[in-house]
C-alpha atoms as a PDB file:
ATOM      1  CA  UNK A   1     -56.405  53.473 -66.390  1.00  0.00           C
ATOM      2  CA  UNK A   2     -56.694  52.561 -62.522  1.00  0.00           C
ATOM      3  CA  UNK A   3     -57.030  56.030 -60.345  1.00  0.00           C
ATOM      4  CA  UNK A   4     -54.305  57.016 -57.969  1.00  0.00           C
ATOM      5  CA  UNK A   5     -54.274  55.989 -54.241  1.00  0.00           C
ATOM      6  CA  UNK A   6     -55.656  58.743 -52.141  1.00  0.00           C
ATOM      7  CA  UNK A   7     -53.919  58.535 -48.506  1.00  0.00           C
ATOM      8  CA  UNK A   8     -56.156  59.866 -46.046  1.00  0.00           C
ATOM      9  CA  UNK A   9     -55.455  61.906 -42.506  1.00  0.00           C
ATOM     10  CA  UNK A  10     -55.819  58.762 -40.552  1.00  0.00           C
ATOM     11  CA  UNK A  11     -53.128  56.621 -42.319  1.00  0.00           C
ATOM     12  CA  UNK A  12     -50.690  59.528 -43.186  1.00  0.00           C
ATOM     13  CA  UNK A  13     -50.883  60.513 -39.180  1.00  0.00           C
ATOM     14  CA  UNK A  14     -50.498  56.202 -38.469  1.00  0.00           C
ATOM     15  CA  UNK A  15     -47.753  56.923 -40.799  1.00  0.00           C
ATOM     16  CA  UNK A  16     -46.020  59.673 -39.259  1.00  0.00           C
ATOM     17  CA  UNK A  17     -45.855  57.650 -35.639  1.00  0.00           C
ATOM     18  CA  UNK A  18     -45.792  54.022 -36.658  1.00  0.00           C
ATOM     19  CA  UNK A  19     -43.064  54.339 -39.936  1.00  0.00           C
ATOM     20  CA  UNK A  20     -41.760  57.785 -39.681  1.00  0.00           C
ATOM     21  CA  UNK A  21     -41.114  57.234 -35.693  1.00  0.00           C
ATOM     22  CA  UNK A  22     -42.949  60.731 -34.388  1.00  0.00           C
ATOM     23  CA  UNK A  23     -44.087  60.857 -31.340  1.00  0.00           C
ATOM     24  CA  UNK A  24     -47.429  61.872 -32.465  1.00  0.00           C
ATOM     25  CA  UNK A  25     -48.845  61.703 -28.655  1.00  0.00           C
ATOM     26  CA  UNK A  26     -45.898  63.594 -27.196  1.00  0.00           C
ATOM     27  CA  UNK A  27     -46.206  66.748 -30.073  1.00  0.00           C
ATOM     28  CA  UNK A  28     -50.001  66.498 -28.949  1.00  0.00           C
ATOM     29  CA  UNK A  29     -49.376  66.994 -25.086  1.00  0.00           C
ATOM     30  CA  UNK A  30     -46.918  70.016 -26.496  1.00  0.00           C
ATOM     31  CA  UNK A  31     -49.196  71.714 -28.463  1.00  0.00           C
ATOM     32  CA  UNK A  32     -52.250  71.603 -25.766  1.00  0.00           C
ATOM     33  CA  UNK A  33     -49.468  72.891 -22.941  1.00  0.00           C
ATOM     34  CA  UNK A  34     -48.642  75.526 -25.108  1.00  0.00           C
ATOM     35  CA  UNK A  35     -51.903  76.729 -26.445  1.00  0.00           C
ATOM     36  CA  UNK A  36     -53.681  76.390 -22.340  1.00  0.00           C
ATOM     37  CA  UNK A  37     -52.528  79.596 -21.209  1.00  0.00           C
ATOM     38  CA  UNK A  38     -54.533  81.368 -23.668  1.00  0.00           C
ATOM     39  CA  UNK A  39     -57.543  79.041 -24.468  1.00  0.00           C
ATOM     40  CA  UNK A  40     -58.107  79.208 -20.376  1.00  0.00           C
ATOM     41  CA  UNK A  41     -57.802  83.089 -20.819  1.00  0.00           C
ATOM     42  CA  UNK A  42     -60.644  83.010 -23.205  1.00  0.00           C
ATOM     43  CA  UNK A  43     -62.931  80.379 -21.802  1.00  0.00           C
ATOM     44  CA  UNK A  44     -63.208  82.425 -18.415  1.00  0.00           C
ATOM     45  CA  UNK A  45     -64.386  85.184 -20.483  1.00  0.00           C
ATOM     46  CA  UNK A  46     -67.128  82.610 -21.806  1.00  0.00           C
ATOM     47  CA  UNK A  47     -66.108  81.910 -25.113  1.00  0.00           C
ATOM     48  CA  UNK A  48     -66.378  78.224 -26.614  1.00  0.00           C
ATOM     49  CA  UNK A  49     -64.754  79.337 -29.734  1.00  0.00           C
ATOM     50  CA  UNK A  50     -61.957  80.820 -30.386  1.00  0.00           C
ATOM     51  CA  UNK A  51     -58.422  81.785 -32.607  1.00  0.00           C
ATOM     52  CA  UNK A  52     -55.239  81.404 -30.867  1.00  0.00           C
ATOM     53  CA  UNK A  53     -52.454  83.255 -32.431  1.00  0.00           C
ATOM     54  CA  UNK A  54     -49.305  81.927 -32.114  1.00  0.00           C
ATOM     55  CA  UNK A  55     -45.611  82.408 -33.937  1.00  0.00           C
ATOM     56  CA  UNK A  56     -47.933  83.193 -36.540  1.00  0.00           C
ATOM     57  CA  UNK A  57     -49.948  80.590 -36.893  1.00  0.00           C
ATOM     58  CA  UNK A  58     -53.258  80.311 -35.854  1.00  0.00           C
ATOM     59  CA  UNK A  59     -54.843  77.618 -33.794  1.00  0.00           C
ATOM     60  CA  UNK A  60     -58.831  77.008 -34.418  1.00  0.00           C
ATOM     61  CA  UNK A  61     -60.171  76.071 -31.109  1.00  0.00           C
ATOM     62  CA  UNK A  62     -64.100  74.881 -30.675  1.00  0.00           C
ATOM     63  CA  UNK A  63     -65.093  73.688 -27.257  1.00  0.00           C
ATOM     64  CA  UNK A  64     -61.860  72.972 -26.078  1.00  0.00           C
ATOM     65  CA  UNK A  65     -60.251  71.283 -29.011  1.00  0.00           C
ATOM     66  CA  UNK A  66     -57.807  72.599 -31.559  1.00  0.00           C
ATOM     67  CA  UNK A  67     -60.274  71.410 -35.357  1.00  0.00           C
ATOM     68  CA  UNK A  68     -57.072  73.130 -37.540  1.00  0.00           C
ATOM     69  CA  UNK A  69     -53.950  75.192 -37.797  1.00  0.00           C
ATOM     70  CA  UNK A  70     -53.258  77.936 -40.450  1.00  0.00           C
ATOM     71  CA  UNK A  71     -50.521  79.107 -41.362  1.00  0.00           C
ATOM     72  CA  UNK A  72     -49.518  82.867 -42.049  1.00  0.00           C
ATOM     73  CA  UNK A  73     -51.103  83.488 -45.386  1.00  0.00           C
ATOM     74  CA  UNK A  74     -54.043  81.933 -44.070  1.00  0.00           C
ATOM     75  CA  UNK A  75     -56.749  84.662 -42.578  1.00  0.00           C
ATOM     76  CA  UNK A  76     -59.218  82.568 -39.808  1.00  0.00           C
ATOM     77  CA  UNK A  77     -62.581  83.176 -40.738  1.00  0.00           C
ATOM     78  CA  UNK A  78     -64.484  86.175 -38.229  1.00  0.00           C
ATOM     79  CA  UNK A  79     -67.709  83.916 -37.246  1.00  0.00           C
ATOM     80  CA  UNK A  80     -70.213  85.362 -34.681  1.00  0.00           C
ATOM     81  CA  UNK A  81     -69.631  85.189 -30.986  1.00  0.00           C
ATOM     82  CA  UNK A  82     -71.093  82.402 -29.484  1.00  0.00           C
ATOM     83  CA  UNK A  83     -70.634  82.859 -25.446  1.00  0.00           C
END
């Protein structure tokens, strides 16, 4: 029996924007606006790393780039400072 397809998160996002029609690059630009206020709030307090809580979600951000979102049932793991 052949195995099932796996899609992964390159071709599902290519997807999204190329058959689906989002505007991948535009939800992008709205998610950094949205998140700057507090990610600049943090870095001039010296962090690099950092969990952004939002509408209950919360935004993972390392060196300046959101790596995932969780969702509300979701706890972000506590790691160690790292200034």
């Amino acid at each position: 029996m052949a195995r099932s397809l796996r899609v992964c998160d390159h071709a599902l996002l290519r997807f999204l924007e190329r058959v689906g029609g989002v505007d991948v690059e535009g939800m992008r630009r709205q998610l950094a606006i949205s998140l700057d206020r507090a990610a600049g709030a943090a870095q001039q307090l010296g962090a690099r790393e950092m969990t952004i809580a939002a509408d209950g979600f919360h935004y993972v951000v390392i060196k300046g780039v959101v790596v995932t979102v969780l969702s509300p049932t979701m706890k972000p793991k506590r790691t160690k400072a790292r200034l």
